[in-house]
PDB file of N, CA and C in Angstrom:
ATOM      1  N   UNK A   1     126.582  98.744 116.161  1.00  0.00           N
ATOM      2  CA  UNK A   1     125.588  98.081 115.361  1.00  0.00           C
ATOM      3  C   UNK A   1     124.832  99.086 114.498  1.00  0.00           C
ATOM      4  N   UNK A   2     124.273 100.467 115.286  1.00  0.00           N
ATOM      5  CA  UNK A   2     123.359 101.252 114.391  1.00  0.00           C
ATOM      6  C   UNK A   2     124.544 102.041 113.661  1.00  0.00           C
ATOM      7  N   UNK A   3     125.691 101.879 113.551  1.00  0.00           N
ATOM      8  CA  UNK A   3     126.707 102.289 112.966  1.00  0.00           C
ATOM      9  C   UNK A   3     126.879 101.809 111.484  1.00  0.00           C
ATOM     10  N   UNK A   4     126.870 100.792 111.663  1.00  0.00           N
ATOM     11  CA  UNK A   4     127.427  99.666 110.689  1.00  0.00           C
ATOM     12  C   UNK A   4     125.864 100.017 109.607  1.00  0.00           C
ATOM     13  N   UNK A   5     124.658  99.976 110.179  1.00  0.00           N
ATOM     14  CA  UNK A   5     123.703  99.742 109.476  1.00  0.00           C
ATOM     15  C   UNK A   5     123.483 100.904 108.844  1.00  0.00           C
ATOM     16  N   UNK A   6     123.721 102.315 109.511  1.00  0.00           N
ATOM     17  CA  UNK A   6     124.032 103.387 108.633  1.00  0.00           C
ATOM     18  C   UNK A   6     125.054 103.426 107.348  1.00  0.00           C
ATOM     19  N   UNK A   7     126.250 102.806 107.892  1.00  0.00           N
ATOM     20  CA  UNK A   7     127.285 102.612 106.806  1.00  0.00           C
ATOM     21  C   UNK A   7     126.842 102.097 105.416  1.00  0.00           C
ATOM     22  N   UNK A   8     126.077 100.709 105.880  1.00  0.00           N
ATOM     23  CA  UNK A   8     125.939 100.071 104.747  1.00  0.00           C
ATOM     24  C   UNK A   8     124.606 100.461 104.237  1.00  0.00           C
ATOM     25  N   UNK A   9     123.815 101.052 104.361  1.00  0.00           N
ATOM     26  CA  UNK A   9     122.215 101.350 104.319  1.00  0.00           C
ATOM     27  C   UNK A   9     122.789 103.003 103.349  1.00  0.00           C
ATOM     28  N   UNK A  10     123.289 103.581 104.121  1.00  0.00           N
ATOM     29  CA  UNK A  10     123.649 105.225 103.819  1.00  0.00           C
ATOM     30  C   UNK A  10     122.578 106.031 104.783  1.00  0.00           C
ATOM     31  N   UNK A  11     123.010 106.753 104.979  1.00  0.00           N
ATOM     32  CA  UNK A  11     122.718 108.069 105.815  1.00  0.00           C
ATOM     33  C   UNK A  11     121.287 108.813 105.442  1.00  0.00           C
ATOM     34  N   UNK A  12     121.289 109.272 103.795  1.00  0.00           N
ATOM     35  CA  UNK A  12     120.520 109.932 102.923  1.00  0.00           C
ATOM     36  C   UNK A  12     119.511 109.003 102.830  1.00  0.00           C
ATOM     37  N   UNK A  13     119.636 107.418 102.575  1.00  0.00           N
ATOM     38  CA  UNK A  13     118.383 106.607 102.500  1.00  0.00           C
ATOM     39  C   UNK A  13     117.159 106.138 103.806  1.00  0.00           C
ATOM     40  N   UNK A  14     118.408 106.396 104.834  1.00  0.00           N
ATOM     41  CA  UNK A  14     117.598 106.215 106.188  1.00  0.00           C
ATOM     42  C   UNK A  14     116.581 107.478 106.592  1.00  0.00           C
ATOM     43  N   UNK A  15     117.449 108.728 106.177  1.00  0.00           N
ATOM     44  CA  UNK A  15     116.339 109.546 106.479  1.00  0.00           C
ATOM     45  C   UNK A  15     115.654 110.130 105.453  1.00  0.00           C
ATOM     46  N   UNK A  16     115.623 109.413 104.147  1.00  0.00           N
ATOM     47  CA  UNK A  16     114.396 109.716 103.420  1.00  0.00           C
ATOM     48  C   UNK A  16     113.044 107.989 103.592  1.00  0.00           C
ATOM     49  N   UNK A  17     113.414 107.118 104.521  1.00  0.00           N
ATOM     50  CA  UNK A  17     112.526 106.372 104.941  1.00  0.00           C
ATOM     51  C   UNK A  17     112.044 106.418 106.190  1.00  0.00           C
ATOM     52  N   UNK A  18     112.780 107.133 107.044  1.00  0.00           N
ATOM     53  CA  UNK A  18     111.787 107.811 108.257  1.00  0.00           C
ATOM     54  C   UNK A  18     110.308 108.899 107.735  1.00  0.00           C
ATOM     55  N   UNK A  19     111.163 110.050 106.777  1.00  0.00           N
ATOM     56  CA  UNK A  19     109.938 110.928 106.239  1.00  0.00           C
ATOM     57  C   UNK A  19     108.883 109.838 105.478  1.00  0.00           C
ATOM     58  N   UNK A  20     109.099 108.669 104.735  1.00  0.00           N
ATOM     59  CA  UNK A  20     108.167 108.138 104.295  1.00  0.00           C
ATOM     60  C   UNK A  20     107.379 106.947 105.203  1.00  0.00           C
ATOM     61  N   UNK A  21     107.506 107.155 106.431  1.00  0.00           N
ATOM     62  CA  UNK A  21     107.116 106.588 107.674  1.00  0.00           C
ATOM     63  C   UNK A  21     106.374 107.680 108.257  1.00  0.00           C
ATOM     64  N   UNK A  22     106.787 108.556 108.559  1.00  0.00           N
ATOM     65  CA  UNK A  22     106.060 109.407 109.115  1.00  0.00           C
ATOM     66  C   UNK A  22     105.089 110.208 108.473  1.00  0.00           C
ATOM     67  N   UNK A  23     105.258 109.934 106.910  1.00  0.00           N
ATOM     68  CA  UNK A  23     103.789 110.262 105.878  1.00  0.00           C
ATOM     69  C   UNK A  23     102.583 109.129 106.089  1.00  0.00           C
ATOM     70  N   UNK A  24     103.021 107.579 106.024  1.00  0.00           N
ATOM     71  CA  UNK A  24     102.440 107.108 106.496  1.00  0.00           C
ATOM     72  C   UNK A  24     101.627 107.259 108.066  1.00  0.00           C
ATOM     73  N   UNK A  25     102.257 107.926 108.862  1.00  0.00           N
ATOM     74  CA  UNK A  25     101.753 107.887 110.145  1.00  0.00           C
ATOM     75  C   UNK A  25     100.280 109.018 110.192  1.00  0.00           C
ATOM     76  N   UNK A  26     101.263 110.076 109.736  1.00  0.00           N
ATOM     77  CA  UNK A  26     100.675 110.836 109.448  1.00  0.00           C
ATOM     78  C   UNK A  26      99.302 110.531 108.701  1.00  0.00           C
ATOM     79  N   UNK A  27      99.096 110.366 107.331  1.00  0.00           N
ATOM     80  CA  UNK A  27      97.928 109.585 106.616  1.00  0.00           C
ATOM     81  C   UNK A  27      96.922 109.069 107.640  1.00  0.00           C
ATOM     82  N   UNK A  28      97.233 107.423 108.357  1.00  0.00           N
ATOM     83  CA  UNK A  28      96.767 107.312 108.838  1.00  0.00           C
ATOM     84  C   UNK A  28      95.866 107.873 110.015  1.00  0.00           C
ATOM     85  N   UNK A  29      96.512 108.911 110.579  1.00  0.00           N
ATOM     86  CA  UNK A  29      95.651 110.016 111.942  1.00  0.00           C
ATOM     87  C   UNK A  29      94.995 110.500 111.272  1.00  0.00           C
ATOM     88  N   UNK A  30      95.039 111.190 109.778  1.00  0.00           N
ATOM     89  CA  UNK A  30      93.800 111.969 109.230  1.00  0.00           C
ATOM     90  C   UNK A  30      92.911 110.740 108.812  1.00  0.00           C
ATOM     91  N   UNK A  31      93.171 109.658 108.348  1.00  0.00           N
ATOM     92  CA  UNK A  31      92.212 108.754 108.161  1.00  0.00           C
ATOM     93  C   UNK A  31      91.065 108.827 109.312  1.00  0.00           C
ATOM     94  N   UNK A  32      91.897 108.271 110.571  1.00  0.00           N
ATOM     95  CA  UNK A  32      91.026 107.813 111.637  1.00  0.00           C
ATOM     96  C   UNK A  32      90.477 108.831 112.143  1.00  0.00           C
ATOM     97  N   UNK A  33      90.561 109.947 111.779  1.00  0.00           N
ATOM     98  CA  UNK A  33      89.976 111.129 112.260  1.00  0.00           C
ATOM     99  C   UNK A  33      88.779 112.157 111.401  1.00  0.00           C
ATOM    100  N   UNK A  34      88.983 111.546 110.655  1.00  0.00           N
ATOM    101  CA  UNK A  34      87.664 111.782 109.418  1.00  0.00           C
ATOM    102  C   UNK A  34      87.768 112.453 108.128  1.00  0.00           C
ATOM    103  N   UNK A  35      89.103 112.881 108.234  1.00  0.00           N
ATOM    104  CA  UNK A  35      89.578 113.274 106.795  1.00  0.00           C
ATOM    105  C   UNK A  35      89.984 112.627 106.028  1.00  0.00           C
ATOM    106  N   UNK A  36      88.936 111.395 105.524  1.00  0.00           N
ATOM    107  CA  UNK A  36      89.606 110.760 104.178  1.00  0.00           C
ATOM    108  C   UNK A  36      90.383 110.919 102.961  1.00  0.00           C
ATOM    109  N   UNK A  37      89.719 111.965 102.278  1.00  0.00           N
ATOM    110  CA  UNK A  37      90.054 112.474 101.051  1.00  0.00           C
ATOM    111  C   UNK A  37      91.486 113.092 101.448  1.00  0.00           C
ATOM    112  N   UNK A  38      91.888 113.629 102.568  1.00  0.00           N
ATOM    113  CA  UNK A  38      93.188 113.880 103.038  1.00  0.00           C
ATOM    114  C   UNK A  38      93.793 113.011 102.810  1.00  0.00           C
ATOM    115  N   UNK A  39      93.786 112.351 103.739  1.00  0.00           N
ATOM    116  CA  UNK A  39      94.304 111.342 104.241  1.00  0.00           C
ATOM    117  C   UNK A  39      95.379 110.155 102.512  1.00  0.00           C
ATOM    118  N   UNK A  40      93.848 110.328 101.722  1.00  0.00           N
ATOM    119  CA  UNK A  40      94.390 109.183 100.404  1.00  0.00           C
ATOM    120  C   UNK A  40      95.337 110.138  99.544  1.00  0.00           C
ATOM    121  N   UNK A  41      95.427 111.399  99.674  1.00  0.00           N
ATOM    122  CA  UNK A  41      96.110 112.825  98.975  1.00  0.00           C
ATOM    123  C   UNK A  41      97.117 112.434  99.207  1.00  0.00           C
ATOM    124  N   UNK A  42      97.506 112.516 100.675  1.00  0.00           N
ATOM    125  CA  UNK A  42      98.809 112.802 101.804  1.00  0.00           C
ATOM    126  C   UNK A  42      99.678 111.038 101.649  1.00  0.00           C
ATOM    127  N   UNK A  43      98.704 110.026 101.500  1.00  0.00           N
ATOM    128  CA  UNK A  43      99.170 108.340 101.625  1.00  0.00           C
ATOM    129  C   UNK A  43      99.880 108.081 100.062  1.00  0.00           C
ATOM    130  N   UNK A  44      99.598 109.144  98.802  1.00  0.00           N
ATOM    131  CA  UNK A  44     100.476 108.978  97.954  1.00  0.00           C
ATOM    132  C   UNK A  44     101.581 109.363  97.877  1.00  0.00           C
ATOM    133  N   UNK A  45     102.103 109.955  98.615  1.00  0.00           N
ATOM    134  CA  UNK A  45     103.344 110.609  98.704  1.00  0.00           C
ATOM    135  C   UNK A  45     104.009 109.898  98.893  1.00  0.00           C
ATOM    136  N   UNK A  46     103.549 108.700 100.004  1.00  0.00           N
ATOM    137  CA  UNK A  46     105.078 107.994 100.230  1.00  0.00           C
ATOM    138  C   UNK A  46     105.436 106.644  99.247  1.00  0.00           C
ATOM    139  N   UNK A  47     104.534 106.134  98.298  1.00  0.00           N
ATOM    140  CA  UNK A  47     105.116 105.321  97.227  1.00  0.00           C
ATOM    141  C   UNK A  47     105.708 106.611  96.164  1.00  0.00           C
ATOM    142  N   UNK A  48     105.452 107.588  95.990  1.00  0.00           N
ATOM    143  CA  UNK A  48     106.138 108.449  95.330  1.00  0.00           C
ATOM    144  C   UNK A  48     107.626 109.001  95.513  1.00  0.00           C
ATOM    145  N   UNK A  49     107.606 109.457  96.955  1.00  0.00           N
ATOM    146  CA  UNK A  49     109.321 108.824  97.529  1.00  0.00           C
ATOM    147  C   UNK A  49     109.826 107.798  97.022  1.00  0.00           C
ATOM    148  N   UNK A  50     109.470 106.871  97.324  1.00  0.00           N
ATOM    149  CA  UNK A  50     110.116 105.483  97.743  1.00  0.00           C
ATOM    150  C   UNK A  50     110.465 105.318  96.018  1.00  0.00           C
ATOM    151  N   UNK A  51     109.826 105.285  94.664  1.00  0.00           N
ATOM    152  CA  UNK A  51     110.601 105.232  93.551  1.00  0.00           C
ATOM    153  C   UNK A  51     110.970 106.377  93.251  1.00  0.00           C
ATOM    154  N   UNK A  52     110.870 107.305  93.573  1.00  0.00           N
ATOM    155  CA  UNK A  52     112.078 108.733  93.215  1.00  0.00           C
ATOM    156  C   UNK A  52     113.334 108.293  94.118  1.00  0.00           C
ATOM    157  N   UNK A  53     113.132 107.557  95.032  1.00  0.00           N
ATOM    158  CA  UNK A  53     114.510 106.628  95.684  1.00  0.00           C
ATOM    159  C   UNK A  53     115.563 106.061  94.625  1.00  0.00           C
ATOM    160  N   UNK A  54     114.263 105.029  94.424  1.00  0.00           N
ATOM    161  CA  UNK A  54     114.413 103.577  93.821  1.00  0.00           C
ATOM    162  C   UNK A  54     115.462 104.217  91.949  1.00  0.00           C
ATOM    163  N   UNK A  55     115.025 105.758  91.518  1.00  0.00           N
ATOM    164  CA  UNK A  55     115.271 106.275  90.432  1.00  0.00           C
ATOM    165  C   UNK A  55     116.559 106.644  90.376  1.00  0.00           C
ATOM    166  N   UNK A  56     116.597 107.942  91.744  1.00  0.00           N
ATOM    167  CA  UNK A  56     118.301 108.076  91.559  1.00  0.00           C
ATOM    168  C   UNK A  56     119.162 106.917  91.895  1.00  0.00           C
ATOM    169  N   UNK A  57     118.750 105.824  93.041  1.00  0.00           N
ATOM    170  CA  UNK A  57     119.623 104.660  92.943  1.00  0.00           C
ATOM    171  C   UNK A  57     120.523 104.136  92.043  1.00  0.00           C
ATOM    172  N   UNK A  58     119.663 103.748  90.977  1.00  0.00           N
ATOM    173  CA  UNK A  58     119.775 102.847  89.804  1.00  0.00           C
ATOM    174  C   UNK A  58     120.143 103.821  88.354  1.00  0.00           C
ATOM    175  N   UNK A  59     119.889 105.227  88.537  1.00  0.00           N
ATOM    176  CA  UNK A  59     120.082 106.006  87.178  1.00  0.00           C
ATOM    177  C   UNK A  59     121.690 106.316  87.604  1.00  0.00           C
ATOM    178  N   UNK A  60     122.548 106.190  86.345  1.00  0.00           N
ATOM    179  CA  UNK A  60     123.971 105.926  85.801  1.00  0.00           C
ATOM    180  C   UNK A  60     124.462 107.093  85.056  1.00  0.00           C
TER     181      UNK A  60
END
């Protein structure tokens, strides 16, 4: 099953959405911990992944 979903997902996309999971995670602990201004620095990164994804995907 986690075979198949690698296959069809790809390899390279799964583990550039763990790192943008774990930016999120990340973010959040400096949030709750009192480093805001961190925290909103570090929480842009991962919509910034996610269309540098979305870019090489779709660029031909």
């Amino acid at each position: 099953m986690f075979k198949n979903f690698v296959k069809r997902i790809g390899l390279m996309n799964i583990i550039m959405l763990v790192v943008v999971i774990s930016i999120i995670i990340v973010s959040e602990i400096l949030f709750l911990s009192g480093k805001k201004l961190d925290a909103i620095f570090i929480a842009f990164w991962a919509p910034t992944i996610l269309g540098f994804m979305n870019y090489l995907k779709y660029k031909k």
